[in-house]
C-alpha atoms as a PDB file:
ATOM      1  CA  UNK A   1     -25.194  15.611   5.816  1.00  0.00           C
ATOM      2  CA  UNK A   2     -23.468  12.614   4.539  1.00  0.00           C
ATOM      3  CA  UNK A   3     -24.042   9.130   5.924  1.00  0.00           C
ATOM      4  CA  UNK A   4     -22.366   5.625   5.839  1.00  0.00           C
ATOM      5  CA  UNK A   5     -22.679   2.228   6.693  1.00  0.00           C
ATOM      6  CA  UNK A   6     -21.314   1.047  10.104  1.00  0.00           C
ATOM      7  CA  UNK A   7     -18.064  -0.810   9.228  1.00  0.00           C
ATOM      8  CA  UNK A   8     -18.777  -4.013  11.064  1.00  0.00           C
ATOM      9  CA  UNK A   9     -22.015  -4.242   9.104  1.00  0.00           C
ATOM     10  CA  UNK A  10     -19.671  -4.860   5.331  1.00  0.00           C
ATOM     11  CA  UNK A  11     -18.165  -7.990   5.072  1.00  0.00           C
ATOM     12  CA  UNK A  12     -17.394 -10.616   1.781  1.00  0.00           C
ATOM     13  CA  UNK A  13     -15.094 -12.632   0.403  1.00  0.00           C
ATOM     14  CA  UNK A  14     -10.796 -11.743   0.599  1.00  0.00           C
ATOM     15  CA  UNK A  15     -11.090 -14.573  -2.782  1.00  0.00           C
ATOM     16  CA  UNK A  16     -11.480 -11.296  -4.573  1.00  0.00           C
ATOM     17  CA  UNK A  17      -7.412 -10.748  -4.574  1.00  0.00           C
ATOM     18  CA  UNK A  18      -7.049 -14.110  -5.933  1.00  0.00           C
ATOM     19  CA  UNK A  19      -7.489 -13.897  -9.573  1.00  0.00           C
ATOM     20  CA  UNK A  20      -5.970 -10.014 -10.425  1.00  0.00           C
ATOM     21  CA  UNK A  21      -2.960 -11.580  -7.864  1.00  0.00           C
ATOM     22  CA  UNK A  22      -2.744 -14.890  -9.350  1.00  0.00           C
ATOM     23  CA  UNK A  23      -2.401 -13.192 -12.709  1.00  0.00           C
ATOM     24  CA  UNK A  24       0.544 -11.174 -11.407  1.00  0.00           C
ATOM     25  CA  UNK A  25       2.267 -14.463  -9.718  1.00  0.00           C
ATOM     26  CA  UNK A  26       1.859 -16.146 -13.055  1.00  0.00           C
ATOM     27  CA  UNK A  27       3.298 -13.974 -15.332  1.00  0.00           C
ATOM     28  CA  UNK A  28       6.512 -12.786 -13.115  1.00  0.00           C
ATOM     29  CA  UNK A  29       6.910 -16.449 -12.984  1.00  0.00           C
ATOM     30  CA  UNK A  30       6.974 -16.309 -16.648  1.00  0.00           C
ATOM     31  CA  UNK A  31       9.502 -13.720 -16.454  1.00  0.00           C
ATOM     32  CA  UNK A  32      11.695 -15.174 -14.133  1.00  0.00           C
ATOM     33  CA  UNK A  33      11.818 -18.296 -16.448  1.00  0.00           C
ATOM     34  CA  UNK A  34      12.295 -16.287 -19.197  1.00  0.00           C
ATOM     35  CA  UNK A  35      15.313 -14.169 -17.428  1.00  0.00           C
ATOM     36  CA  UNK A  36      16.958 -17.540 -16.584  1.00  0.00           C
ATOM     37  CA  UNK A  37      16.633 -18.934 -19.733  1.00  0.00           C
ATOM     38  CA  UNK A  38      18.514 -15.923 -21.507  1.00  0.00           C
ATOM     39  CA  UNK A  39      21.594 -15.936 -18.912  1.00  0.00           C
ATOM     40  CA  UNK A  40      22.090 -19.412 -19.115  1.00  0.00           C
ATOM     41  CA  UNK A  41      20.736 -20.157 -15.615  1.00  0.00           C
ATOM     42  CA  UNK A  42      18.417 -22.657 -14.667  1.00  0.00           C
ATOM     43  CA  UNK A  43      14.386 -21.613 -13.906  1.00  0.00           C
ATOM     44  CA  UNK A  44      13.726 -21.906 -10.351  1.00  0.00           C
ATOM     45  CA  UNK A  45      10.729 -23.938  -9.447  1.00  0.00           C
ATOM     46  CA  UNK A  46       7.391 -22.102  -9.237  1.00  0.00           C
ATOM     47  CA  UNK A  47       5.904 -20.968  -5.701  1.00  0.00           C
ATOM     48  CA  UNK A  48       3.017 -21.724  -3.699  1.00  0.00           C
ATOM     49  CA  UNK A  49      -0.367 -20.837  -5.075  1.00  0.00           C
ATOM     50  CA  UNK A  50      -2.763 -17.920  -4.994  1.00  0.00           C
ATOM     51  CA  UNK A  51      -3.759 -18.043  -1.071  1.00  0.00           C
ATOM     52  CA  UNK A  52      -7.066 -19.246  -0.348  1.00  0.00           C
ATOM     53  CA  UNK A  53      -9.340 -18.465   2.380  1.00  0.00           C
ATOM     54  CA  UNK A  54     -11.836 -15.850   4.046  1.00  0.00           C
ATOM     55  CA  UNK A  55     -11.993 -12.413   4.996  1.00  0.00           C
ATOM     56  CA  UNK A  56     -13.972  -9.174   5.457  1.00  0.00           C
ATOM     57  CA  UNK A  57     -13.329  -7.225   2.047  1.00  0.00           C
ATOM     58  CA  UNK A  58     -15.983  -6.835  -0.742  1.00  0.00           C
ATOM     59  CA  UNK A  59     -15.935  -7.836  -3.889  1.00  0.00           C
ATOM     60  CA  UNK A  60     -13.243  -6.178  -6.145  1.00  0.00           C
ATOM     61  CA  UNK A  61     -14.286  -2.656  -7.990  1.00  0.00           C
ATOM     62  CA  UNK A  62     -11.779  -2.998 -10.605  1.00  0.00           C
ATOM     63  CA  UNK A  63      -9.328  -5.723 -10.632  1.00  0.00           C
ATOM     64  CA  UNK A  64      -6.312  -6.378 -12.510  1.00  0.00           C
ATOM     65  CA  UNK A  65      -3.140  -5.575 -12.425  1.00  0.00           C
ATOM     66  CA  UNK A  66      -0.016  -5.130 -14.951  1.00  0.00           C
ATOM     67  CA  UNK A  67       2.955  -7.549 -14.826  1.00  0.00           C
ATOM     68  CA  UNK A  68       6.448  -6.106 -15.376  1.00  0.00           C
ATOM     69  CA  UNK A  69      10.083  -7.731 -15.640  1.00  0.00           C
ATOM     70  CA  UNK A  70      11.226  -5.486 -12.620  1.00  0.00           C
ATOM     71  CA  UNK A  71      11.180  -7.309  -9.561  1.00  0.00           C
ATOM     72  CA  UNK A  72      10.635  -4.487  -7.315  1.00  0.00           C
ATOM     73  CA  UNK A  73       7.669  -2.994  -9.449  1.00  0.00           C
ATOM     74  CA  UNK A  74       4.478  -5.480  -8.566  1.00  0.00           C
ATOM     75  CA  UNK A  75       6.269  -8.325  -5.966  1.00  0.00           C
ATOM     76  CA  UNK A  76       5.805 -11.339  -4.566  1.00  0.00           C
ATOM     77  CA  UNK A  77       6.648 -12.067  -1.314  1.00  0.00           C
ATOM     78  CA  UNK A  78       8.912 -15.177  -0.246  1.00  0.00           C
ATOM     79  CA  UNK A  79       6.454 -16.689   1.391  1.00  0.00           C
ATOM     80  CA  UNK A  80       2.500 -18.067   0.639  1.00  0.00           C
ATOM     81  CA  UNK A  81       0.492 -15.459   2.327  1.00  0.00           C
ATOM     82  CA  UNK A  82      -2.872 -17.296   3.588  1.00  0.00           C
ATOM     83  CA  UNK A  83      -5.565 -14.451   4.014  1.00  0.00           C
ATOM     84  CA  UNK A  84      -7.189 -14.641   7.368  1.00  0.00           C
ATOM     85  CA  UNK A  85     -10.959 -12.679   8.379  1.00  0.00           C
ATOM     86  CA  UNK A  86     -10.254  -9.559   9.449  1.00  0.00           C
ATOM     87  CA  UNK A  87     -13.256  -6.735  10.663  1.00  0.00           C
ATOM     88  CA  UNK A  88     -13.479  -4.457   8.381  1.00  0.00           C
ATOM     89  CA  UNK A  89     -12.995  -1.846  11.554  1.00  0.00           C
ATOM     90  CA  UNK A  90      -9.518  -3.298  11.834  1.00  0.00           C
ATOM     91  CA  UNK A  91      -8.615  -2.730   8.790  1.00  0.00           C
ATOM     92  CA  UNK A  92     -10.232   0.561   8.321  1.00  0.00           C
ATOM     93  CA  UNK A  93      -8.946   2.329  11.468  1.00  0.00           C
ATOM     94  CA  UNK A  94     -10.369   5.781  11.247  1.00  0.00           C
ATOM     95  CA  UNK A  95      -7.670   6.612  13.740  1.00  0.00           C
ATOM     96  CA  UNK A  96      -7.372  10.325  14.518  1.00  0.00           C
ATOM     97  CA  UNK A  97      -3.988   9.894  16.109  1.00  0.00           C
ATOM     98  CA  UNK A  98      -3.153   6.980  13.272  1.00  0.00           C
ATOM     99  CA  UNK A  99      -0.016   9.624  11.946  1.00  0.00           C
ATOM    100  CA  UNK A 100      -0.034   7.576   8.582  1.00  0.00           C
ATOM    101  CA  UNK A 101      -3.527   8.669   8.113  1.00  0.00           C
ATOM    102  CA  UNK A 102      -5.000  11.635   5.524  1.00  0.00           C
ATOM    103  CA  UNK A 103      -8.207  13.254   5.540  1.00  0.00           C
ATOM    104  CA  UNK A 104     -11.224  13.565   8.145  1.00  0.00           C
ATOM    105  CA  UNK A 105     -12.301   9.955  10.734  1.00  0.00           C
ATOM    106  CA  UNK A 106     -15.497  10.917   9.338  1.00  0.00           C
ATOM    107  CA  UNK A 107     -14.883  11.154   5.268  1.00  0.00           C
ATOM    108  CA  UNK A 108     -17.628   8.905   4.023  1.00  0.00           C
ATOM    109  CA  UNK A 109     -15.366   6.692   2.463  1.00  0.00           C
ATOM    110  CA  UNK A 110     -11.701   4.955   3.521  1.00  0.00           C
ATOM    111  CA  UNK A 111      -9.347   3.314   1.041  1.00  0.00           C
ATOM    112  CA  UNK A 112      -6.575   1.601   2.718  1.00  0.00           C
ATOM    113  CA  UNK A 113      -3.208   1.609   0.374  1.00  0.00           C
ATOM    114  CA  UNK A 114      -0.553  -1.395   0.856  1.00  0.00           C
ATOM    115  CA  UNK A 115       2.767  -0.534  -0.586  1.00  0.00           C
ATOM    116  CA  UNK A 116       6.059  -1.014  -0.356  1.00  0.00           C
ATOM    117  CA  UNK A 117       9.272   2.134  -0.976  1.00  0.00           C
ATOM    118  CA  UNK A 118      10.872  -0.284  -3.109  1.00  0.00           C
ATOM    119  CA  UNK A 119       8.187  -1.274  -5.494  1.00  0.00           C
ATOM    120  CA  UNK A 120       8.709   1.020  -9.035  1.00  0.00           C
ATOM    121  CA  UNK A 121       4.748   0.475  -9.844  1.00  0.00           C
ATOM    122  CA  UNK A 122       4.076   2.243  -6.034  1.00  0.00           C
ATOM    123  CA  UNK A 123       6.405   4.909  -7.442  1.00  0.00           C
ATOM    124  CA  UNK A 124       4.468   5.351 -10.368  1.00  0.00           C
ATOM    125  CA  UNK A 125       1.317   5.349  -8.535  1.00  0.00           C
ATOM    126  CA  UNK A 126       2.617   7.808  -6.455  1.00  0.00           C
ATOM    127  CA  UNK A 127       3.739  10.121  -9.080  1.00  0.00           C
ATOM    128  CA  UNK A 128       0.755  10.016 -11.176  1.00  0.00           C
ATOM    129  CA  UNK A 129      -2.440   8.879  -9.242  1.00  0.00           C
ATOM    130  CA  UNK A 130      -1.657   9.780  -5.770  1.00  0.00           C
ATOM    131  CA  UNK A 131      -1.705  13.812  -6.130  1.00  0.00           C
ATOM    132  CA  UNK A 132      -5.607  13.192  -7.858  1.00  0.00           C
ATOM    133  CA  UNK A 133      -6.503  11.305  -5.198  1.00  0.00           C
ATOM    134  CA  UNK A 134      -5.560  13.565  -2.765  1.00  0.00           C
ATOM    135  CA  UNK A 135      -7.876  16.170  -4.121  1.00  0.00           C
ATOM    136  CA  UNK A 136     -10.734  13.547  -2.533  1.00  0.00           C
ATOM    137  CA  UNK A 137      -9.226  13.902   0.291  1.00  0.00           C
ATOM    138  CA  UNK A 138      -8.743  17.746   0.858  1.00  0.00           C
ATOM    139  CA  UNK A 139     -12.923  18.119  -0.479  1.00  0.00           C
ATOM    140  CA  UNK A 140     -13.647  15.834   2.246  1.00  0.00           C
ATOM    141  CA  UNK A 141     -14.752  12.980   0.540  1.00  0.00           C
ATOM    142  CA  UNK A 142     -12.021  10.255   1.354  1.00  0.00           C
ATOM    143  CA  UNK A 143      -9.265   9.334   4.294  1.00  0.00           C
ATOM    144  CA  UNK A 144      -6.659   7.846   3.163  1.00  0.00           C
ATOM    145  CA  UNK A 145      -4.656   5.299   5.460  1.00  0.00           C
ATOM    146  CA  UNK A 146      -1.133   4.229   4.438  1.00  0.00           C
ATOM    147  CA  UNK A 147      -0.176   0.198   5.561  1.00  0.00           C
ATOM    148  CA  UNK A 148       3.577  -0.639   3.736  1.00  0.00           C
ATOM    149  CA  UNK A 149       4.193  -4.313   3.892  1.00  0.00           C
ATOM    150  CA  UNK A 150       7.489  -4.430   3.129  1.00  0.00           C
ATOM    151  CA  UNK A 151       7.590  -7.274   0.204  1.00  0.00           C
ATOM    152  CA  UNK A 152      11.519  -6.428  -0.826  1.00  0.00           C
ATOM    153  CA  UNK A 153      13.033  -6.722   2.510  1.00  0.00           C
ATOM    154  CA  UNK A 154      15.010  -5.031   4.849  1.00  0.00           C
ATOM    155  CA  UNK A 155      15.173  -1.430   3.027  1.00  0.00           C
ATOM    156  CA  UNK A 156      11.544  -1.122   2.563  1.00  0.00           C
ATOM    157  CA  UNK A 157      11.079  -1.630   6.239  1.00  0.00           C
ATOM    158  CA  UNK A 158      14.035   1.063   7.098  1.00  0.00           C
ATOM    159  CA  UNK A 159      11.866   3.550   4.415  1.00  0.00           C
ATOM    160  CA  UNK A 160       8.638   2.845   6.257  1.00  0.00           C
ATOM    161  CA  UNK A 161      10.353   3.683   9.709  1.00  0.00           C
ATOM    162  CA  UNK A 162      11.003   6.565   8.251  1.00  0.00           C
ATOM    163  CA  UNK A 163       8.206   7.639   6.994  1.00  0.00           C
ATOM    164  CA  UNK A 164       7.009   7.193  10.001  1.00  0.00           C
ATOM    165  CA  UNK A 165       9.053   9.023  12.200  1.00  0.00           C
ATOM    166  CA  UNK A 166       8.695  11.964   9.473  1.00  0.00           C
ATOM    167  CA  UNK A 167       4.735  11.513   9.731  1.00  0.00           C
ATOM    168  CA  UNK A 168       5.174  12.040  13.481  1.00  0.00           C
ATOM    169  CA  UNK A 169       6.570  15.538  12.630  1.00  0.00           C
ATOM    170  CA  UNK A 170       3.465  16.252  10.342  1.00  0.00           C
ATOM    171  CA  UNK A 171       5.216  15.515   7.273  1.00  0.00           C
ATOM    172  CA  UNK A 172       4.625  12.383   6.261  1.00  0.00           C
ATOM    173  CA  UNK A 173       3.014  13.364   1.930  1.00  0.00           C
ATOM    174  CA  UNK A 174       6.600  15.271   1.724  1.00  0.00           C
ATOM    175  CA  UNK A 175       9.106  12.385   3.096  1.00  0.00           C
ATOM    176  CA  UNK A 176       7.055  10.090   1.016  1.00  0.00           C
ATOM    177  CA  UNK A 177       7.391  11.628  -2.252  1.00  0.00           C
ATOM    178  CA  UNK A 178      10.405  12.685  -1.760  1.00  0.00           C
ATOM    179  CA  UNK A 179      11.055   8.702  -1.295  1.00  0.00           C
ATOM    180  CA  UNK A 180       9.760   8.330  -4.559  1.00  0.00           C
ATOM    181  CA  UNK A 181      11.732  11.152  -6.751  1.00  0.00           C
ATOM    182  CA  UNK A 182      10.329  11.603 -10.382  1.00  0.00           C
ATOM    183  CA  UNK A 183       7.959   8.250  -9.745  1.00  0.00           C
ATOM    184  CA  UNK A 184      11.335   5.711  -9.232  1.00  0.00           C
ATOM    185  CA  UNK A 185      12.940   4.309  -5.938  1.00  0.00           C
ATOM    186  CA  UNK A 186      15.889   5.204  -4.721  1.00  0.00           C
ATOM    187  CA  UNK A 187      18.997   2.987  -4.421  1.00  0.00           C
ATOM    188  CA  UNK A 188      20.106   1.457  -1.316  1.00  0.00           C
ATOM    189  CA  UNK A 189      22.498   3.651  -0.530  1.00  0.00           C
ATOM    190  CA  UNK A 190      19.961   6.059  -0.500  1.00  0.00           C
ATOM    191  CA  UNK A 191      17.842   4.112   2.280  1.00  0.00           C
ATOM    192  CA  UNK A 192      20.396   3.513   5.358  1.00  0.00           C
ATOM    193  CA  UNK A 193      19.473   5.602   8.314  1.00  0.00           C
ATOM    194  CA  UNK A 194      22.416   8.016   7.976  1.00  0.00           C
ATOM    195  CA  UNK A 195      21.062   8.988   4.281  1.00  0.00           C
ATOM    196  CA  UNK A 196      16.838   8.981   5.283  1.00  0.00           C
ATOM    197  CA  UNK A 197      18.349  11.276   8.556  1.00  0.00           C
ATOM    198  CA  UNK A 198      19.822  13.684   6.287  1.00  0.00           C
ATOM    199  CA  UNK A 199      16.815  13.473   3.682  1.00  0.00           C
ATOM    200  CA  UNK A 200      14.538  14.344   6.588  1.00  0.00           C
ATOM    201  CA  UNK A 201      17.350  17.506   7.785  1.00  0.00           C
ATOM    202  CA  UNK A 202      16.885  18.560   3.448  1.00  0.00           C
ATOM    203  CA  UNK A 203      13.186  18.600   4.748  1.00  0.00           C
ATOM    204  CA  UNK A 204      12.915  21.091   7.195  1.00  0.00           C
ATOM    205  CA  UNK A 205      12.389  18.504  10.140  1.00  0.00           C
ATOM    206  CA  UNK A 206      13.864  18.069  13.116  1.00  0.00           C
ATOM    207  CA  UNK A 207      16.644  15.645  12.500  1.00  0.00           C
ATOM    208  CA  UNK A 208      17.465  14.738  16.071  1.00  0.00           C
ATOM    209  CA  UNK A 209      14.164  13.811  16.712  1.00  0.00           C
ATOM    210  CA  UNK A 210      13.674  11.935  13.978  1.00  0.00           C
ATOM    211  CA  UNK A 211      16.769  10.076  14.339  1.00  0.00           C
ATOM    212  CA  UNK A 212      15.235   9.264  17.517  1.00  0.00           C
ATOM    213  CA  UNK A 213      11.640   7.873  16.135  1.00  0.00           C
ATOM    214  CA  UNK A 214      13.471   6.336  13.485  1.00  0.00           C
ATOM    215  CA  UNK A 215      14.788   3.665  15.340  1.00  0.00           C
ATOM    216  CA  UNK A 216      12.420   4.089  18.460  1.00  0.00           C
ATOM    217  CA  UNK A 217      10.566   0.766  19.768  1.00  0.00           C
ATOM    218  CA  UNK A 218       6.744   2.263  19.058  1.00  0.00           C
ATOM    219  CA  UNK A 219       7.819   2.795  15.497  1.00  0.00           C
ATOM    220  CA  UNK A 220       8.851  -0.414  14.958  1.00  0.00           C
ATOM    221  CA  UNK A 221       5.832  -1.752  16.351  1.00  0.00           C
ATOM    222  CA  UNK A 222       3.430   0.249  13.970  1.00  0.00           C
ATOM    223  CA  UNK A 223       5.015  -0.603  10.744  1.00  0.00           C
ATOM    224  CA  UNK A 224       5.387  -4.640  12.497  1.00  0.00           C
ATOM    225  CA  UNK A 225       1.617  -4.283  12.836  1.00  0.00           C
ATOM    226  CA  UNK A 226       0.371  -2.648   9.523  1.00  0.00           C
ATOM    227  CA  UNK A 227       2.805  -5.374   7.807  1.00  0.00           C
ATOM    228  CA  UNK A 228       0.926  -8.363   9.475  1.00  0.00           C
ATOM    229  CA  UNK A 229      -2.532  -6.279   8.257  1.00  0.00           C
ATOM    230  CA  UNK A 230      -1.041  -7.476   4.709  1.00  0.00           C
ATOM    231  CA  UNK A 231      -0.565 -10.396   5.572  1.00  0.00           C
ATOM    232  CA  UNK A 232      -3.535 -11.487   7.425  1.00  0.00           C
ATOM    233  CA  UNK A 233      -5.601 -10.536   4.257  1.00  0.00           C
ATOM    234  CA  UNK A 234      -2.912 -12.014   1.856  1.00  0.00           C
ATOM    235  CA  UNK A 235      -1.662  -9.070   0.198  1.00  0.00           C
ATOM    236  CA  UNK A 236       0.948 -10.084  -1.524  1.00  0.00           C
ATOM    237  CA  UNK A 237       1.125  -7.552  -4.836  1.00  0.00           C
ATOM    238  CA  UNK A 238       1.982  -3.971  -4.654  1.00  0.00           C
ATOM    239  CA  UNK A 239       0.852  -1.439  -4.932  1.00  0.00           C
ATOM    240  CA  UNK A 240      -3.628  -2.977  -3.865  1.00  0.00           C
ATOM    241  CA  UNK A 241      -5.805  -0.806  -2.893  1.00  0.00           C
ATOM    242  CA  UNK A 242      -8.760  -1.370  -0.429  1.00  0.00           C
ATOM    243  CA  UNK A 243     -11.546   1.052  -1.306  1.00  0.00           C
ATOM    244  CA  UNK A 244     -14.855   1.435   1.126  1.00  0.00           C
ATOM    245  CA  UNK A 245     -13.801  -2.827   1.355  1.00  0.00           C
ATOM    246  CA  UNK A 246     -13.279  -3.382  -2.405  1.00  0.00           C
ATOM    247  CA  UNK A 247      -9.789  -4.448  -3.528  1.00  0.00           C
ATOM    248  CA  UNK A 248      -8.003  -3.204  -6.484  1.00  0.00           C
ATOM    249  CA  UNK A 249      -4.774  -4.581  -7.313  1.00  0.00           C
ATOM    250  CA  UNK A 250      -1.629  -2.918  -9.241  1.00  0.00           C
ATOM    251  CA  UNK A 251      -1.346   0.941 -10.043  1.00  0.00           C
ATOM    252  CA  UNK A 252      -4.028   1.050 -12.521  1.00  0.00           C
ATOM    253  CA  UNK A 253      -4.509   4.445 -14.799  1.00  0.00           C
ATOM    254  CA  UNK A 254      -5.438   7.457 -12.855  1.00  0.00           C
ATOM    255  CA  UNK A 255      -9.619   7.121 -14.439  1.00  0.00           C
ATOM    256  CA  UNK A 256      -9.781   3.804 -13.106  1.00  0.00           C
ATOM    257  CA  UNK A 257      -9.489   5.664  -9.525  1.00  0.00           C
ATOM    258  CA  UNK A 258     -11.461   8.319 -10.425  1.00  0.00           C
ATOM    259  CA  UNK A 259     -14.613   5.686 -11.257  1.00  0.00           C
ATOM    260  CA  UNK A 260     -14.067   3.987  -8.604  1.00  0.00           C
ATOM    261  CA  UNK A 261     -13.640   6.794  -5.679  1.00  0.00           C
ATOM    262  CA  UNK A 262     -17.082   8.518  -7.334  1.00  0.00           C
ATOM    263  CA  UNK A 263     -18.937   5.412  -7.180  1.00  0.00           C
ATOM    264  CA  UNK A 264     -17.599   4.548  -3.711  1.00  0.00           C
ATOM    265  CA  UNK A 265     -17.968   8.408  -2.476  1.00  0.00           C
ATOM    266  CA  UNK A 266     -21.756   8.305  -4.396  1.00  0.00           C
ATOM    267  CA  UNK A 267     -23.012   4.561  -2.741  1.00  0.00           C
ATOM    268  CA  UNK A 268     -21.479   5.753   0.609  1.00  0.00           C
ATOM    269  CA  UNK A 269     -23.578   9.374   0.254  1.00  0.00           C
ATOM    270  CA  UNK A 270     -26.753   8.527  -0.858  1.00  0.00           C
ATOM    271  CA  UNK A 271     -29.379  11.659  -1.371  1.00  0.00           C
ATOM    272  CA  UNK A 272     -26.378  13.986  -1.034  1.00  0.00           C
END
């Protein structure tokens, strides 16, 4: 029998994030200057800095992250995120009717996964990491709970809508990587409602239903609240990762997940 901490007994410090993040602000600001230099256009000022402040994560398992010259592959969002406390329960909902949810309440561990449909490193992440991970997940060791937060706007809220109107209809791992074809993002043409209504009818699903949920006032409400999640704890850099409480930032290889869901799955089960 496998046994695990209470959640509201693990708390630290959100100032993990700060240092793999602040890393990633710094060197797309870099880029940005680098870009504006080479078409002729002046460098816009730098942004805020790394948020500061408190919350209920652990210190990080593995952090780091890798910078890139695409915008929509590890973002920043317009505005300073300042990370707030946050129970560890809220965070970690362990929902059985949470529809973005995968794997058993009661898997020993949880790692919560903030990402965004328009960010090329969640693609990757998706493509490569994601279908190990899952394997966790189907032996029982690990639930998986999905919070997108939206960094690049307007389509990567329309994606997570539907996702999670597909979700309702019990396919939520299909609708997602089929939002992520061959580990890249799809264009915005490819994300108004008429096109992710007719990706979901390609799917099997009902399409008049989800048409429905797509746009329906509780769906909007649940990807509202799992965006202000991210923001509360000052996610800011996509794809992080919050494993049994321990951030880790950008889609790091596939072993670096595999180390750190054994020694989270092995701490969590001791004995077992």
């Amino acid at each position: 029998m496998s046994s695990r901490a209470p959640a509201s007994t693990r708390t630290s410090r959100t100032a993990a994030w700060l240092v793999p993040a602040a890393v990633v602000l710094l060197a797309g600001i870099l880029i940005a200057v680098v870009f504006a230099m080479r078409d002729g256009q002046p460098a816009a000022a730098p942004g805020a800095e790394a948020p500061r402040g408190e919350a209920t994560v652990s210190d990080p398992v593995t952090p780091g992250a890798e910078a890139t010259a695409d915008p929509r592959a590890q973002g920043t969002p317009e505005a300073e995120m300042t990370p707030q406390e946050v129970p560890l329960s809220e965070i970690e909902r362990r929902d059985a009717d949470d529809v973005l949810g995968l794997g058993s309440v009661d898997a020993p561990v949880v790692m919560v996964v903030f990402s965004d449909y328009q960010c090329g490193y969640c693609a990757r992440w998706s493509a490569e990491t994601f279908p190990v991970v899952m394997e966790y997940v189907e032996r029982g060791d690990l639930r998986l709970e999905w919070r997108d937060i939206n960094i690049f706007g307007v389509n990567s809220e329309r994606a997570a809508r539907a996702t999670y109107a597909a979700a309702k209809q019990g396919a939520f791992v299909e609708y997602h990587d089929a939002l992520f074809p061959d580990g890249s993002t799809r264009s915005e043409a490819e994300l108004t409602d008429t096109a992710l209504t007719t990706l979901a009818a390609d799917l099997g699903l009902d399409a008049a239903q989800f048409a429905v949920d797509l746009t329906s006032p509780e769906t909007s409400a649940e990807i509202a609240r799992n965006a202000d999640l991210g923001v509360r704890l000052g996610v800011y850099s996509t794809p992080s990762f919050l494993l049994a409480g321990s951030p880790i930032v950008g889609a790091q290889p596939t072993d670096v997940f595999v180390s750190a869901l054994d020694a989270a799955i092995a701490a969590a089960t001791p004995g077992s």
